[in-house]
C-alpha atoms as a PDB file:
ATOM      1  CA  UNK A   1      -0.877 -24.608 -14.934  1.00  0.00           C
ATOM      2  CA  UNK A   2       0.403 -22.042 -12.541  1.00  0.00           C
ATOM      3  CA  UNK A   3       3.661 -23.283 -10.557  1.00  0.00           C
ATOM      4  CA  UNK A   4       2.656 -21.597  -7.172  1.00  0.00           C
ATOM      5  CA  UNK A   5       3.796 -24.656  -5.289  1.00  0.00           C
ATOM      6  CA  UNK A   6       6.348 -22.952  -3.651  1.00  0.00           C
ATOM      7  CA  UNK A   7       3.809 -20.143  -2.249  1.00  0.00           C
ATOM      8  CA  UNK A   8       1.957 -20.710   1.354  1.00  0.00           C
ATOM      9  CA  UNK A   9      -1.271 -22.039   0.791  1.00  0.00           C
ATOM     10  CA  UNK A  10      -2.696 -18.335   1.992  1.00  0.00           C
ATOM     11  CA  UNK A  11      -1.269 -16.751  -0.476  1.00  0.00           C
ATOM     12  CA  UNK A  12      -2.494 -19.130  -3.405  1.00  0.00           C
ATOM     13  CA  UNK A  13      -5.975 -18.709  -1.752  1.00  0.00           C
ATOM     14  CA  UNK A  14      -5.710 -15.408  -2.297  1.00  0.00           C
ATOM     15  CA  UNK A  15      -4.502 -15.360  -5.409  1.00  0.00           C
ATOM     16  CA  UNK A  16      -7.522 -17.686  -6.447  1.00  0.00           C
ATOM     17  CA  UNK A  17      -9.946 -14.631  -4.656  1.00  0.00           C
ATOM     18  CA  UNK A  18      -8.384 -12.238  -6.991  1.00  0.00           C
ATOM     19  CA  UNK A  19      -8.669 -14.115 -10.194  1.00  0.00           C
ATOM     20  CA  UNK A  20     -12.319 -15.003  -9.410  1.00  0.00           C
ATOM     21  CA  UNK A  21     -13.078 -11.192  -8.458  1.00  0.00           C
ATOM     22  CA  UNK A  22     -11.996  -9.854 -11.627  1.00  0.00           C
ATOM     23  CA  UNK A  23     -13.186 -12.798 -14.043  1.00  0.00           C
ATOM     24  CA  UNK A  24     -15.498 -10.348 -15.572  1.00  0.00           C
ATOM     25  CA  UNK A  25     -12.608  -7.769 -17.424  1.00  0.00           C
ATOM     26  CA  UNK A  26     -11.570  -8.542 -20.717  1.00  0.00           C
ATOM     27  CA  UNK A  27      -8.969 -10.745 -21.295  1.00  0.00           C
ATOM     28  CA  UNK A  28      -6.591  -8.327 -21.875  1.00  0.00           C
ATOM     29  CA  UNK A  29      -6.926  -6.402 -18.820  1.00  0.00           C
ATOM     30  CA  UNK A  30      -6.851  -9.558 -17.269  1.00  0.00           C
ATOM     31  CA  UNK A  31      -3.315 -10.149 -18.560  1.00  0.00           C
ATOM     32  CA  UNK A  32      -1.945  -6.633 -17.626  1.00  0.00           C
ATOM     33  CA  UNK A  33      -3.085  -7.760 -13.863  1.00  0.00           C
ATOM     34  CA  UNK A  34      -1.571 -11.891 -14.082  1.00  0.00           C
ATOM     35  CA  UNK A  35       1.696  -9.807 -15.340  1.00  0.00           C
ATOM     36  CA  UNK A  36       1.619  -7.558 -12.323  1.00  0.00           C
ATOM     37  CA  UNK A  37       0.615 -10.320 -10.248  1.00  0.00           C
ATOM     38  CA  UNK A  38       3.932 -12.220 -11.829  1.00  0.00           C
ATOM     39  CA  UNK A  39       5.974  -9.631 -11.159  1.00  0.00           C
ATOM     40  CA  UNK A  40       5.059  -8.809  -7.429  1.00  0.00           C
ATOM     41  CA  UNK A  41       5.663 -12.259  -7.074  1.00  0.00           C
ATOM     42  CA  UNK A  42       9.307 -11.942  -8.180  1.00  0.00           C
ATOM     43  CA  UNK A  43       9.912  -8.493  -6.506  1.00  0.00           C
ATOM     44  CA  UNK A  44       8.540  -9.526  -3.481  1.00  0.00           C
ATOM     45  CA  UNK A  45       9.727 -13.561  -3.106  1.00  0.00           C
ATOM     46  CA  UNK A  46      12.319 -14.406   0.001  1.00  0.00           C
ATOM     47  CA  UNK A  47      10.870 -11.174   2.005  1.00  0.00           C
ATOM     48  CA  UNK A  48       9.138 -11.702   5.058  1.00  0.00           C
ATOM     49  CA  UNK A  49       5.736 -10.921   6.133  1.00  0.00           C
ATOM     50  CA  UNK A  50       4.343  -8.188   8.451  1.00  0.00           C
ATOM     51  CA  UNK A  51       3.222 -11.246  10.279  1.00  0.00           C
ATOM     52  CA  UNK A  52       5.173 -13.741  11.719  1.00  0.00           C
ATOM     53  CA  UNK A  53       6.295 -16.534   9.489  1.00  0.00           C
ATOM     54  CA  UNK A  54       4.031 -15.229   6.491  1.00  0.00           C
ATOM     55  CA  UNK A  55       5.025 -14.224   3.283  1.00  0.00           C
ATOM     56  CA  UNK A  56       5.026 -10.811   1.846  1.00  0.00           C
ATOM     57  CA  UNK A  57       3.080 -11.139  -0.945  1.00  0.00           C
ATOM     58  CA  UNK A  58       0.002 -11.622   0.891  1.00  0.00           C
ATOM     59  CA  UNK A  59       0.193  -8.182   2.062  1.00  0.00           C
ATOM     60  CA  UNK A  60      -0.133  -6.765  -1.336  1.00  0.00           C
ATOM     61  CA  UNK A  61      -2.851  -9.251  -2.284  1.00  0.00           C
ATOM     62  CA  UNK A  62      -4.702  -8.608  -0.037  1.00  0.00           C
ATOM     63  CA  UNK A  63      -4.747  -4.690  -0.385  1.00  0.00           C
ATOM     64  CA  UNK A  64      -5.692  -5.591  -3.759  1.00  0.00           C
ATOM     65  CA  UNK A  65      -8.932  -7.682  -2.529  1.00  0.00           C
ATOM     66  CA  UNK A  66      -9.755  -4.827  -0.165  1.00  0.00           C
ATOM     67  CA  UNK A  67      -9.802  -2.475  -2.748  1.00  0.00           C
ATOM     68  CA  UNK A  68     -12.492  -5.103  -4.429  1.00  0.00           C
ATOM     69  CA  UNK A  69     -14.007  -6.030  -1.289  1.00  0.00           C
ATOM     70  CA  UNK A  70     -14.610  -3.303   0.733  1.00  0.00           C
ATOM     71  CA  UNK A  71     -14.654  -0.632  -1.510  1.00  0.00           C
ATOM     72  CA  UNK A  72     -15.951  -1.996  -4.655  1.00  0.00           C
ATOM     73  CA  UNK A  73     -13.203  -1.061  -6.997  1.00  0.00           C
ATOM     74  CA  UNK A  74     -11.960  -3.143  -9.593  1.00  0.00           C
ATOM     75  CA  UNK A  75      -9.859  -0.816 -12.413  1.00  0.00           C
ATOM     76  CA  UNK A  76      -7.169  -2.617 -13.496  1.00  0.00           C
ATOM     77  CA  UNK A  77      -4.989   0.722 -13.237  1.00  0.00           C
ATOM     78  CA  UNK A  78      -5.591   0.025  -9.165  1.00  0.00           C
ATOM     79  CA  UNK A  79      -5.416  -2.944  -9.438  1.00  0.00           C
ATOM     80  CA  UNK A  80      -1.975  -3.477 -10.557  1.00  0.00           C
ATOM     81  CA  UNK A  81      -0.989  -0.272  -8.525  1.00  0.00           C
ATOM     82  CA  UNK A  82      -1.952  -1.905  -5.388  1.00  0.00           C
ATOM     83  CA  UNK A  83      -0.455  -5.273  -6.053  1.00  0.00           C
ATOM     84  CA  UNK A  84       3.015  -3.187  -6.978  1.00  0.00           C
ATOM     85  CA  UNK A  85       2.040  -0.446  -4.126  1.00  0.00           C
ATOM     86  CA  UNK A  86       5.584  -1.803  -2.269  1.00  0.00           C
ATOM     87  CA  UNK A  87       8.037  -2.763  -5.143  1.00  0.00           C
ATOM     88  CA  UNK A  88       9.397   0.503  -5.850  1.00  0.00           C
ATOM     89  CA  UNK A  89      10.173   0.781  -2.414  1.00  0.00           C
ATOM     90  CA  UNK A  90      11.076  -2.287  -0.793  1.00  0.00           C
ATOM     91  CA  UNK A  91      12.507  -3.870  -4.054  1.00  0.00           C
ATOM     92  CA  UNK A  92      13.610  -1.785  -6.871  1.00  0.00           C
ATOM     93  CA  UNK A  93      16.864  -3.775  -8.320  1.00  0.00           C
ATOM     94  CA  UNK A  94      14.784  -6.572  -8.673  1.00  0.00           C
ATOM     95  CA  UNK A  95      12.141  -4.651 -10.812  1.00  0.00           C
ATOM     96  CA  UNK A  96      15.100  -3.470 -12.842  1.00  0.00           C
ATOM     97  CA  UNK A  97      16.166  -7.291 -13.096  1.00  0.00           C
ATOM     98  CA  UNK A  98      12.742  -8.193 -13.931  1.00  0.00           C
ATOM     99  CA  UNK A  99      12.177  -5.188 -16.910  1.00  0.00           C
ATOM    100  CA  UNK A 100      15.221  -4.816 -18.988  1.00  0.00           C
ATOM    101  CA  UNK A 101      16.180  -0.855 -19.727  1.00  0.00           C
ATOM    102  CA  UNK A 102      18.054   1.563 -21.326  1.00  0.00           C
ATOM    103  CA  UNK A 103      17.611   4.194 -18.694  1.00  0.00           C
ATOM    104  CA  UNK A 104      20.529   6.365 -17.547  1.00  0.00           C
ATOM    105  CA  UNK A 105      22.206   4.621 -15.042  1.00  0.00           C
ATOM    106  CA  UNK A 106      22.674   8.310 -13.169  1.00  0.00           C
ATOM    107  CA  UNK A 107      19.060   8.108 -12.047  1.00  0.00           C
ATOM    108  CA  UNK A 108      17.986   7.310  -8.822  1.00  0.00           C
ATOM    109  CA  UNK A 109      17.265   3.461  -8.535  1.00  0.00           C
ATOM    110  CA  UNK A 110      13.436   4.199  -7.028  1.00  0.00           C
ATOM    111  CA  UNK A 111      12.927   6.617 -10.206  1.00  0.00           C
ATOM    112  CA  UNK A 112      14.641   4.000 -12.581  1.00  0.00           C
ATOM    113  CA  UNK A 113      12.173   1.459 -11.459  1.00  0.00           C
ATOM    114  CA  UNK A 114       8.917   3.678 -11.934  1.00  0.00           C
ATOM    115  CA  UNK A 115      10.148   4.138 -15.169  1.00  0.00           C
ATOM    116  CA  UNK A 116      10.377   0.682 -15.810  1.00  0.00           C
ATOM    117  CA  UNK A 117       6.973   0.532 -14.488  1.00  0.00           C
ATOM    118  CA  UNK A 118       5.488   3.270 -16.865  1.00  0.00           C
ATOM    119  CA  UNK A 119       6.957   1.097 -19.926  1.00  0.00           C
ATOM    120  CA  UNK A 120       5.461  -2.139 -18.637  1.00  0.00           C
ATOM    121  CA  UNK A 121       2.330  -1.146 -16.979  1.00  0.00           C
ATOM    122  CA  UNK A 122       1.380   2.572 -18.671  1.00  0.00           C
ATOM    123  CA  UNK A 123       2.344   6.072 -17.137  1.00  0.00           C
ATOM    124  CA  UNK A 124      -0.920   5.853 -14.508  1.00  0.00           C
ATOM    125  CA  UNK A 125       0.306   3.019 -12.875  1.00  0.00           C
ATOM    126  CA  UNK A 126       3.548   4.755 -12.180  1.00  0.00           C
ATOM    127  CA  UNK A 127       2.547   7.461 -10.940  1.00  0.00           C
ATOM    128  CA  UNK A 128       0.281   5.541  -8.749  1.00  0.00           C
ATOM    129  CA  UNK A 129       3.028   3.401  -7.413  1.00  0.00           C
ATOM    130  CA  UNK A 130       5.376   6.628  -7.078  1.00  0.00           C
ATOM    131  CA  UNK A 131       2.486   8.635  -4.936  1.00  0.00           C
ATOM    132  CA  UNK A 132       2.215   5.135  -2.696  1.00  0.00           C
ATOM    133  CA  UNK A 133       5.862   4.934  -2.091  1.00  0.00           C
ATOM    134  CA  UNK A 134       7.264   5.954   1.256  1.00  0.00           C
ATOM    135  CA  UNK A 135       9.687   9.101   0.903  1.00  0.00           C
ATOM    136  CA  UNK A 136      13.162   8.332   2.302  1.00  0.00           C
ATOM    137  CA  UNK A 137      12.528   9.739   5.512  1.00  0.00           C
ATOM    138  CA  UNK A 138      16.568   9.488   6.336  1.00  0.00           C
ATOM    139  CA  UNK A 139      17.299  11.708   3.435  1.00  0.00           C
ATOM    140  CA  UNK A 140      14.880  13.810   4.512  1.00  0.00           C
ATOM    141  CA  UNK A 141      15.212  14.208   8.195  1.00  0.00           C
ATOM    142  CA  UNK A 142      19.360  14.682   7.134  1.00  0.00           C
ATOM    143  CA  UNK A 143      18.083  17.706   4.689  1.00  0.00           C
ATOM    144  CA  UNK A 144      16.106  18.960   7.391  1.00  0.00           C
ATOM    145  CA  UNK A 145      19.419  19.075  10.523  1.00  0.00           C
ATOM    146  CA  UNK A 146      21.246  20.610   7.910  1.00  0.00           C
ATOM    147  CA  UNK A 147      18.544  23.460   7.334  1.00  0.00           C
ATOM    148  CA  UNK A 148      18.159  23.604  11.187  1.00  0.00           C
ATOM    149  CA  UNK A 149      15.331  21.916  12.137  1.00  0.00           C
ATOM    150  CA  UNK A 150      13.968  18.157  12.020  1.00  0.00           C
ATOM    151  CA  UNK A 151      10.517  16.462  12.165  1.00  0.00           C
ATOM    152  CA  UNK A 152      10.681  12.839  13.773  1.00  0.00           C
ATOM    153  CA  UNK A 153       9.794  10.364  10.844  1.00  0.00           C
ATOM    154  CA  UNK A 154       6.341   9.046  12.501  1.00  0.00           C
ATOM    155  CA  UNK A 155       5.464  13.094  11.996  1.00  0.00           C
ATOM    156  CA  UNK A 156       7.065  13.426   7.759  1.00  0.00           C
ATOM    157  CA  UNK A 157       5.031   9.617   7.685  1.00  0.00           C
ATOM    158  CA  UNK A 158       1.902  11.743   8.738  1.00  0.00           C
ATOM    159  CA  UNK A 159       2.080  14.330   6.420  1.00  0.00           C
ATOM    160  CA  UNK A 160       2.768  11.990   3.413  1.00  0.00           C
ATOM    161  CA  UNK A 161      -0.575  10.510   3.903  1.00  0.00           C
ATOM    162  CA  UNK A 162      -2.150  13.920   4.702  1.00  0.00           C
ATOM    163  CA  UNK A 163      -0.455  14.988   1.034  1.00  0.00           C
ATOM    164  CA  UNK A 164      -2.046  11.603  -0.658  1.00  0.00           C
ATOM    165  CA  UNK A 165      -5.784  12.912   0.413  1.00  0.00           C
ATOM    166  CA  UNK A 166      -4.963  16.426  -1.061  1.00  0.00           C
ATOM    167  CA  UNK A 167      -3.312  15.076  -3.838  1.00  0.00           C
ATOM    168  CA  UNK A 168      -4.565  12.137  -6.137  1.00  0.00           C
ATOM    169  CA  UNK A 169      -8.102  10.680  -4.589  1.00  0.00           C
ATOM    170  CA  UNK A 170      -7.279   6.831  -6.102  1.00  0.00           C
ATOM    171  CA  UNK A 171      -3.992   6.796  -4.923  1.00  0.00           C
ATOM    172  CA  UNK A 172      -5.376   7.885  -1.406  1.00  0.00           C
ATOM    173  CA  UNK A 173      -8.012   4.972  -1.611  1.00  0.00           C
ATOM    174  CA  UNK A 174      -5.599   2.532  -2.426  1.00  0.00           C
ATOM    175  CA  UNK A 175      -3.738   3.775   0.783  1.00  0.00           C
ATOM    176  CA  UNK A 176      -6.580   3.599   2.755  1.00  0.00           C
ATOM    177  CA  UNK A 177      -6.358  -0.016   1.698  1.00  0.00           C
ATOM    178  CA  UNK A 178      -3.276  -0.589   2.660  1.00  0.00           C
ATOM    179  CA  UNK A 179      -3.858   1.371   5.898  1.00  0.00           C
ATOM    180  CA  UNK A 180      -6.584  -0.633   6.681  1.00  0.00           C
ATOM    181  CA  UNK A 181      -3.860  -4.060   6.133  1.00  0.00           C
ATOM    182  CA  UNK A 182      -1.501  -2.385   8.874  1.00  0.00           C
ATOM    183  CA  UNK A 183      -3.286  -0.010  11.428  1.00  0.00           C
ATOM    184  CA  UNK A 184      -6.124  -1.575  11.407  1.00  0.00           C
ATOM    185  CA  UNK A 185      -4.490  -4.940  12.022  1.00  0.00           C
ATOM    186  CA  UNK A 186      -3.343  -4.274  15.745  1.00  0.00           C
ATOM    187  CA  UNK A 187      -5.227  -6.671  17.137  1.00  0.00           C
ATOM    188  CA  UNK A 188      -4.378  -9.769  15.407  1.00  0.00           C
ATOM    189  CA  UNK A 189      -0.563  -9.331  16.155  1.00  0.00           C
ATOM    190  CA  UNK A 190       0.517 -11.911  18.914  1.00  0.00           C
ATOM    191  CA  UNK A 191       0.802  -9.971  22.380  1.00  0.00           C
ATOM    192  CA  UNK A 192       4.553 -10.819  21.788  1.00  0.00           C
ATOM    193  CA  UNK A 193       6.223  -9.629  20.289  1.00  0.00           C
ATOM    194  CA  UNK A 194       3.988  -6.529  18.706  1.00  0.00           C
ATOM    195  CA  UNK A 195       5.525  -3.993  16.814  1.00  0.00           C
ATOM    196  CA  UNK A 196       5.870  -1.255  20.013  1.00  0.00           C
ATOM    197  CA  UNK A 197       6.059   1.504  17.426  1.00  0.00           C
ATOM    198  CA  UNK A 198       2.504   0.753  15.472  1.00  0.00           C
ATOM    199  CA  UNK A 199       0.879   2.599  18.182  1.00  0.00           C
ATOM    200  CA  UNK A 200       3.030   5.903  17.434  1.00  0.00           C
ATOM    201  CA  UNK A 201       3.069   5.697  14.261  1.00  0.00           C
ATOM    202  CA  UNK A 202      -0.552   5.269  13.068  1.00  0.00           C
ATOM    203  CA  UNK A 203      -2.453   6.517  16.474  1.00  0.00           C
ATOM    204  CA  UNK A 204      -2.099  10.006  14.973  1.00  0.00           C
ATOM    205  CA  UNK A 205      -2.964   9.566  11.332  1.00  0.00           C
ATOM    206  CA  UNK A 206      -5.759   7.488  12.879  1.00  0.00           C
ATOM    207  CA  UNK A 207      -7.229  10.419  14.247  1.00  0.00           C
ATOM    208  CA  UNK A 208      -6.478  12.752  11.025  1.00  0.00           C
ATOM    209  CA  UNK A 209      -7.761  10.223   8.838  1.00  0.00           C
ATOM    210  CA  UNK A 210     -10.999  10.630  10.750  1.00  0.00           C
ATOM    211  CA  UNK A 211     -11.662  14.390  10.097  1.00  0.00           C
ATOM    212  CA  UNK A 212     -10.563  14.038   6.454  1.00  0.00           C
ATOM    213  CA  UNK A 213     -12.969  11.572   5.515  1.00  0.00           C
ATOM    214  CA  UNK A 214     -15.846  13.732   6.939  1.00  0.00           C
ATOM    215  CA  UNK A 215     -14.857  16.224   4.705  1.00  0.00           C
ATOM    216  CA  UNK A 216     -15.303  13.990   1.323  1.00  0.00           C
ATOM    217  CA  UNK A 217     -17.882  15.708  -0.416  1.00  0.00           C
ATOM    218  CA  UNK A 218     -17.668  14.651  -4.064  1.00  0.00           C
ATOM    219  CA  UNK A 219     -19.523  11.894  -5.062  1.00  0.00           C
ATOM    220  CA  UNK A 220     -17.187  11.132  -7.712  1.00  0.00           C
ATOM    221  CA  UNK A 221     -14.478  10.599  -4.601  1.00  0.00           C
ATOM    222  CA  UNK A 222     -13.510   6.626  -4.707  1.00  0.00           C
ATOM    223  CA  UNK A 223     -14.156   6.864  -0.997  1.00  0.00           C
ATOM    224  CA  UNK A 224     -17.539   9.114  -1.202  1.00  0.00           C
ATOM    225  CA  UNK A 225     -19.767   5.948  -0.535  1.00  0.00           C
ATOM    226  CA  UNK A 226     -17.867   4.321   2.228  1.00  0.00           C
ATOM    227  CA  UNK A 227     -16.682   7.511   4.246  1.00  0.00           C
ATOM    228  CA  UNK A 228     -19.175   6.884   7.299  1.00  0.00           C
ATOM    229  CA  UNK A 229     -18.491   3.786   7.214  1.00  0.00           C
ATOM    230  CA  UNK A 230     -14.848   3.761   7.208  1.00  0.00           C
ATOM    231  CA  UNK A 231     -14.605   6.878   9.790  1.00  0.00           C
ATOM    232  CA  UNK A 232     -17.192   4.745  12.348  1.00  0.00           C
ATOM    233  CA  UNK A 233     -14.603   1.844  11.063  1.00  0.00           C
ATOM    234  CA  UNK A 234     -11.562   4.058  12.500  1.00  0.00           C
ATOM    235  CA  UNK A 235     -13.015   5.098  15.381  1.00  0.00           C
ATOM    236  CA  UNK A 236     -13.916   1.950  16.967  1.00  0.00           C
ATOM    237  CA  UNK A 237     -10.338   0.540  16.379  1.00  0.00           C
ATOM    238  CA  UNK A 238      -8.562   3.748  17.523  1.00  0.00           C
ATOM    239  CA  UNK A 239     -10.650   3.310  20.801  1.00  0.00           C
ATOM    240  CA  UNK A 240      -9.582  -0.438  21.024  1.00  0.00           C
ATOM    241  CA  UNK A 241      -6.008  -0.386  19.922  1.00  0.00           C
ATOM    242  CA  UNK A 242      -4.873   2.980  19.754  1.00  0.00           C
ATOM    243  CA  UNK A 243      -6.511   5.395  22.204  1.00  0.00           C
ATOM    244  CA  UNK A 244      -4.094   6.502  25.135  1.00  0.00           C
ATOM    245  CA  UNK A 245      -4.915   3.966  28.052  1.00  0.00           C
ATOM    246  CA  UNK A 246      -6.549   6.005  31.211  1.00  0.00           C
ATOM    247  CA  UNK A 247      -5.003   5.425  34.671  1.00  0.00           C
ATOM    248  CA  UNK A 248      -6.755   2.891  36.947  1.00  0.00           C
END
């Protein structure tokens, strides 16, 4: 028995949804996702939610179940990359806590915890969670004054998602998931008090994201099935939520 007492009861429903969805893998690629599961868990416990009073680790459930739900996808490789999507960079001691090493200790502590997850998890899922993790937009945006120029961080937060879509097509889908878990989320946020800079930060991408998706063309593309769908998806929210407000 499962000691999830301490979890809201949202997040053991969820937890419950994923189990059910992926019933039908083998048992041992059910295990490889219950030890990511465990370990998210860990990373992730004591953080709060991008709601009010709501714990974190619904957010990365529930990317998980959109990548099931919406899009269809159920490889355990995604699977465990989109329930870990966050660790490396909201919570990479407690990875390194969580998977004993012998990695130099001269590493950066984001590299030495993708690391740890290429010995637990396999080198895919790594390099999953590395493409899904947030640069350091400080270090950058330093790098950049001291070369002479700087690009605000909503901007280098732009072209990291642009860089996904070129880059690795399951990575970008599990993105899109998460995307869809934030931006796409506006609404539900109480009035007060809303995150002022959601509107900045994914109005933009909103609109890229749009003109990408048109341009999926290969049917093998995780996304090739649902891009209509998600770009009529965008554009109806960006209208409600997002669109600069005309004067009355």
């Amino acid at each position: 028995m499962d000691d999830y007492g301490r979890l809201q009861p949202q997040t053991r429903q969820y937890i419950q949804q994923l189990r059910e969805h992926l019933a039908h893998l083998q048992p041992e690629e059910q295990a490889r996702i219950e030890n990511a599961l465990q370990l998210m868990l860990y990373a992730h416990e004591g953080q709060n939610g991008r709601f009010p009073n709501q714990e974190f680790a619904q957010h990365p459930l529930k990317v998980a179940l959109h990548l099931i739900e919406a899009f269809g996808i159920a490889k355990p490789d995604l699977i465990i990359a989109a329930l870990l999507h966050d660790s490396v960079e909201d919570q990479p001691a407690r990875l390194l806590h969580a998977t004993p090493s012998s990695l130099p200790a001269d590493l950066p502590l984001r590299e030495q915890a993708l690391r740890a997850l290429a010995a637990r998890f396999g080198e895919r899922v790594a390099q999953l969670v590395g493409w899904l993790t947030t640069p350091d937009f400080a270090s950058l945006m330093a790098q950049q004054q001291a070369a002479g120029y700087t690009l605000d961080k909503n901007t280098l937060y732009q072209q990291h998602i642009m860089h996904l879509f070129a880059a690795d097509p399951e990575a970008f889908t599990i993105k899109m998931a998460d995307f869809a878990q934030n931006a796409l989320q506006l609404g539900a946020y109480p009035q007060d008090p809303r995150p002022p800079h959601f509107q900045q930060k994914y109005g933009p991408v909103m609109l890229q994201l749009m003109e990408k998706l048109r341009l999926i063309d290969d049917p093998e593309h995780p996304l090739f099935a649902q891009r209509s769908s998600l770009v009529a998806e965008l554009t109806a929210v960006y209208q409600r939520d997002y669109a600069p407000q005309q004067p009355v």
